[in-house]
Protein backbone atom coordinates (compact mmCIF):
# COMPACT_ATOMS: atom_id res chain seq x y z
CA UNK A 1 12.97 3.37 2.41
CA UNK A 2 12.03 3.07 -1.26
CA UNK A 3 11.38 -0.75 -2.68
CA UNK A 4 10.98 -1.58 -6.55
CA UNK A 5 8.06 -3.84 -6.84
CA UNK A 6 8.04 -4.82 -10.34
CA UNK A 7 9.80 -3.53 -13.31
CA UNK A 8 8.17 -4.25 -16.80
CA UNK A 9 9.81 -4.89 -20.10
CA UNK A 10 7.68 -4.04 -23.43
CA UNK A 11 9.29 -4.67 -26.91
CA UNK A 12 8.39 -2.74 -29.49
CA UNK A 13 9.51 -4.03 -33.36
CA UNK A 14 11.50 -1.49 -35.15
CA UNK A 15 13.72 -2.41 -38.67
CA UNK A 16 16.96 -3.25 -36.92
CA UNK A 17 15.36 -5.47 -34.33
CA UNK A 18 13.61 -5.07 -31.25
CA UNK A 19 13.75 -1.47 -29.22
CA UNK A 20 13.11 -2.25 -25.50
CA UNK A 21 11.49 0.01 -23.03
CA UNK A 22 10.67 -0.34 -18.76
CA UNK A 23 8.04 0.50 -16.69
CA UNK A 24 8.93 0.43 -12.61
CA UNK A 25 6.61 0.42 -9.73
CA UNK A 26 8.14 1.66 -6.49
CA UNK A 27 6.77 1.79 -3.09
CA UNK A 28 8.29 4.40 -0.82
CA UNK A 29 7.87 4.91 2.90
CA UNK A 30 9.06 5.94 6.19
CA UNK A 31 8.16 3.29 8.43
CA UNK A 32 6.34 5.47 10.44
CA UNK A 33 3.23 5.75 8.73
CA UNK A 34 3.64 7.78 5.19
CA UNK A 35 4.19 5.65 1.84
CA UNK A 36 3.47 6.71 -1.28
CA UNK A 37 3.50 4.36 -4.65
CA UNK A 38 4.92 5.76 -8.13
CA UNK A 39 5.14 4.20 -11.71
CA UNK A 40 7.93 5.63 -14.42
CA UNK A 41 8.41 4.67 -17.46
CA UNK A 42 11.57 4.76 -19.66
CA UNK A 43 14.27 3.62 -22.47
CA UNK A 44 16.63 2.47 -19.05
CA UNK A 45 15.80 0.63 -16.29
CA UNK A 46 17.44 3.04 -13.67
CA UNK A 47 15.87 5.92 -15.34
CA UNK A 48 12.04 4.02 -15.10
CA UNK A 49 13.17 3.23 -11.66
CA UNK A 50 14.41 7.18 -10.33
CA UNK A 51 11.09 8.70 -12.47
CA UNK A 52 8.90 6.25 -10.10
CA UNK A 53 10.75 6.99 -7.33
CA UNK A 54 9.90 10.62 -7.76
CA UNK A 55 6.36 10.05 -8.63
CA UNK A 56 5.90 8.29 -4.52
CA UNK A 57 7.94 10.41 -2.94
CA UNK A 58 5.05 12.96 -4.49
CA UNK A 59 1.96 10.88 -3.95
CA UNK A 60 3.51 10.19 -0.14
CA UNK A 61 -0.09 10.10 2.32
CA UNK A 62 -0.17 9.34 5.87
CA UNK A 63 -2.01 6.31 6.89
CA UNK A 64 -3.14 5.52 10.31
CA UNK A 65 -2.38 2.42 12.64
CA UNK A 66 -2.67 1.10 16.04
CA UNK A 67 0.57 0.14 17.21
CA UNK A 68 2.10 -2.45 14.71
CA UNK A 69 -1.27 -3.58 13.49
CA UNK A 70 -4.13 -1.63 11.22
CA UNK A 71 -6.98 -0.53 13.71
CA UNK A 72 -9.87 -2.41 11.65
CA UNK A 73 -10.77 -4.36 8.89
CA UNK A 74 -10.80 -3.35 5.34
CA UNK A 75 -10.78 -3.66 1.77
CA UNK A 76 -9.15 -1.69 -0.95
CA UNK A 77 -10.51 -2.67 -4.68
CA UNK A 78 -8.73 -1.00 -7.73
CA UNK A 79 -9.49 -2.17 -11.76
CA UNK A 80 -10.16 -5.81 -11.26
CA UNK A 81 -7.42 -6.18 -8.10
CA UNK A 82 -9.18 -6.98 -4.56
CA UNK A 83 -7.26 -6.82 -1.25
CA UNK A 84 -8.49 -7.77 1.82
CA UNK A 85 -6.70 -6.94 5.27
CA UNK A 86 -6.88 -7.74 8.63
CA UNK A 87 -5.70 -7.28 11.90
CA UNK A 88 -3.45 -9.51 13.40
CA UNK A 89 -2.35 -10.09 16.76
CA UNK A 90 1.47 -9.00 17.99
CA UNK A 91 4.13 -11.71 16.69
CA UNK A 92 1.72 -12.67 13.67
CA UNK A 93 4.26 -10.82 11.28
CA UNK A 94 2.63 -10.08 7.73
CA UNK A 95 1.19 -12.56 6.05
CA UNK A 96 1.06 -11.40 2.25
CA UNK A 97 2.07 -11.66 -0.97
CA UNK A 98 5.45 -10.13 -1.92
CA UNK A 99 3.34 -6.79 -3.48
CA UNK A 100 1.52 -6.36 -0.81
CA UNK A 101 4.38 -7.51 1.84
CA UNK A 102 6.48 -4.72 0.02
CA UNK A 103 3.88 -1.52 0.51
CA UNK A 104 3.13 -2.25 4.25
CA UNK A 105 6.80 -3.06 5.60
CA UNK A 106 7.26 0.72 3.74
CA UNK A 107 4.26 1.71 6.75
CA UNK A 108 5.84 -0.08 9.30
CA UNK A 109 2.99 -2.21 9.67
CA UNK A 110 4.53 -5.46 11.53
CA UNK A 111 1.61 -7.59 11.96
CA UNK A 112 -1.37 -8.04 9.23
CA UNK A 113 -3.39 -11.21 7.69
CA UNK A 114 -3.98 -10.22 4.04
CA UNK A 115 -5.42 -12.04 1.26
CA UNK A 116 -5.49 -11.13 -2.57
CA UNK A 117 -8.59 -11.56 -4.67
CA UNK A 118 -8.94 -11.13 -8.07
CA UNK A 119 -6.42 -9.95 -10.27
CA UNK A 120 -2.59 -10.37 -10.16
CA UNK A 121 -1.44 -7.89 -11.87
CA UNK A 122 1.49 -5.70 -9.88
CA UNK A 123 0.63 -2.46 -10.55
CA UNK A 124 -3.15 -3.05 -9.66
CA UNK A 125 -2.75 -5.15 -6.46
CA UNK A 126 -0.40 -2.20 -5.25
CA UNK A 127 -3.19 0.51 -5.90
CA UNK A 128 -5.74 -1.72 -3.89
CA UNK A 129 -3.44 -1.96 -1.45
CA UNK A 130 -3.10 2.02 -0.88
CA UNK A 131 -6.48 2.61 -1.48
CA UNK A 132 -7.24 -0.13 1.55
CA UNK A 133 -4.59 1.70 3.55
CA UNK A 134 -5.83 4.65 2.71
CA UNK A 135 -9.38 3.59 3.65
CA UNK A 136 -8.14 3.00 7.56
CA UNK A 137 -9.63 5.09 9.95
CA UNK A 138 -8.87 5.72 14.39
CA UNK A 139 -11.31 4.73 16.72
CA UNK A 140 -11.33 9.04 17.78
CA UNK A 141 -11.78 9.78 14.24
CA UNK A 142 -14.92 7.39 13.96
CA UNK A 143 -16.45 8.57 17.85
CA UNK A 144 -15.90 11.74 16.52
CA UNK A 145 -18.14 11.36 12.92
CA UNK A 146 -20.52 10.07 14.56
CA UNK A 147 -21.28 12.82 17.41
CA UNK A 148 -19.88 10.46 20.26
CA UNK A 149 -18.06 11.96 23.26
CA UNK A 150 -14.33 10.42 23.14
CA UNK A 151 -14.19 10.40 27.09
CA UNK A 152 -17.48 8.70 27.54
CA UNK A 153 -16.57 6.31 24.77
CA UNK A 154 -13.48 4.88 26.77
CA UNK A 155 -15.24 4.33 30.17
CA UNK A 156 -16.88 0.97 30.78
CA UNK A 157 -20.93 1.26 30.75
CA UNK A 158 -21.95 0.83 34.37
CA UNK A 159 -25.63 0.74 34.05
């Protein structure tokens, strides 16, 4: 699934007028877990749009998740754009923006509280966004940092 977030139009004065280029952000992803986000830039929309579309399906990463939700809380910062995620319980949905609405429906993340801080801009909301994603980490992966037995972990302290 690939999603255009936001394309940009720039003007740039020549003799005969005004000479128009675009700059696309896409969001691709599998809903399954990998998304990647691209920018292109070019004279045609569609062109913009295909470069940025290669440029994610390049940059695709895997992100982690627990079931429909994101295992923890987190925040992903990029340039002056803040994004804060949480949790949410099943039936929730995602409660975002449309940027950030776009990038984790592209995870297949069902159910999240978000909130955006900070600056509005597309292109850096999106990167905040990944890098938050990005940021996400398993409860085996974090045992497993910190020296902790995974089987002990799960069992209920009976002491």
């Amino acid at each position: 699934m690939d999603k255009v977030i936001h394309v940009n139009r720039c003007a740039k004065v020549v003799k005969g007028g005004r000479r128009y280029s675009f700059g696309a952000l896409v969001v691709v992803g599998d809903r399954a877990g990998q998304i990647g986000i691209g920018f292109g830039k070019a004279n045609e929309v569609a062109d913009a749009v295909k470069k940025a579309t290669e440029s994610a399906r390049k940059k695709m990463r895997r992100i982690v998740r627990n079931g429909d939700t994101i295992p923890h809380e987190v925040i992903g910062e990029f340039c002056g754009g803040k994004v804060l995620m949480k949790p949410a319980s099943p039936g929730t949905g995602i409660i975002a923006g449309v940027i950030v609405r776009s990038i984790l429906e592209a995870a297949g993340i069902k159910d999240v509280l978000t909130k955006s801080l900070g600056s509005k801009n597309p292109y850096n909301v999106a990167k905040a966004t990944f890098k938050a994603l990005l940021q996400l980490k398993s409860r085996d992966e974090v045992l497993h940092k910190r020296g902790k037995d995974i089987l002990l972990a799960s069992q209920p302290n009976t002491e």
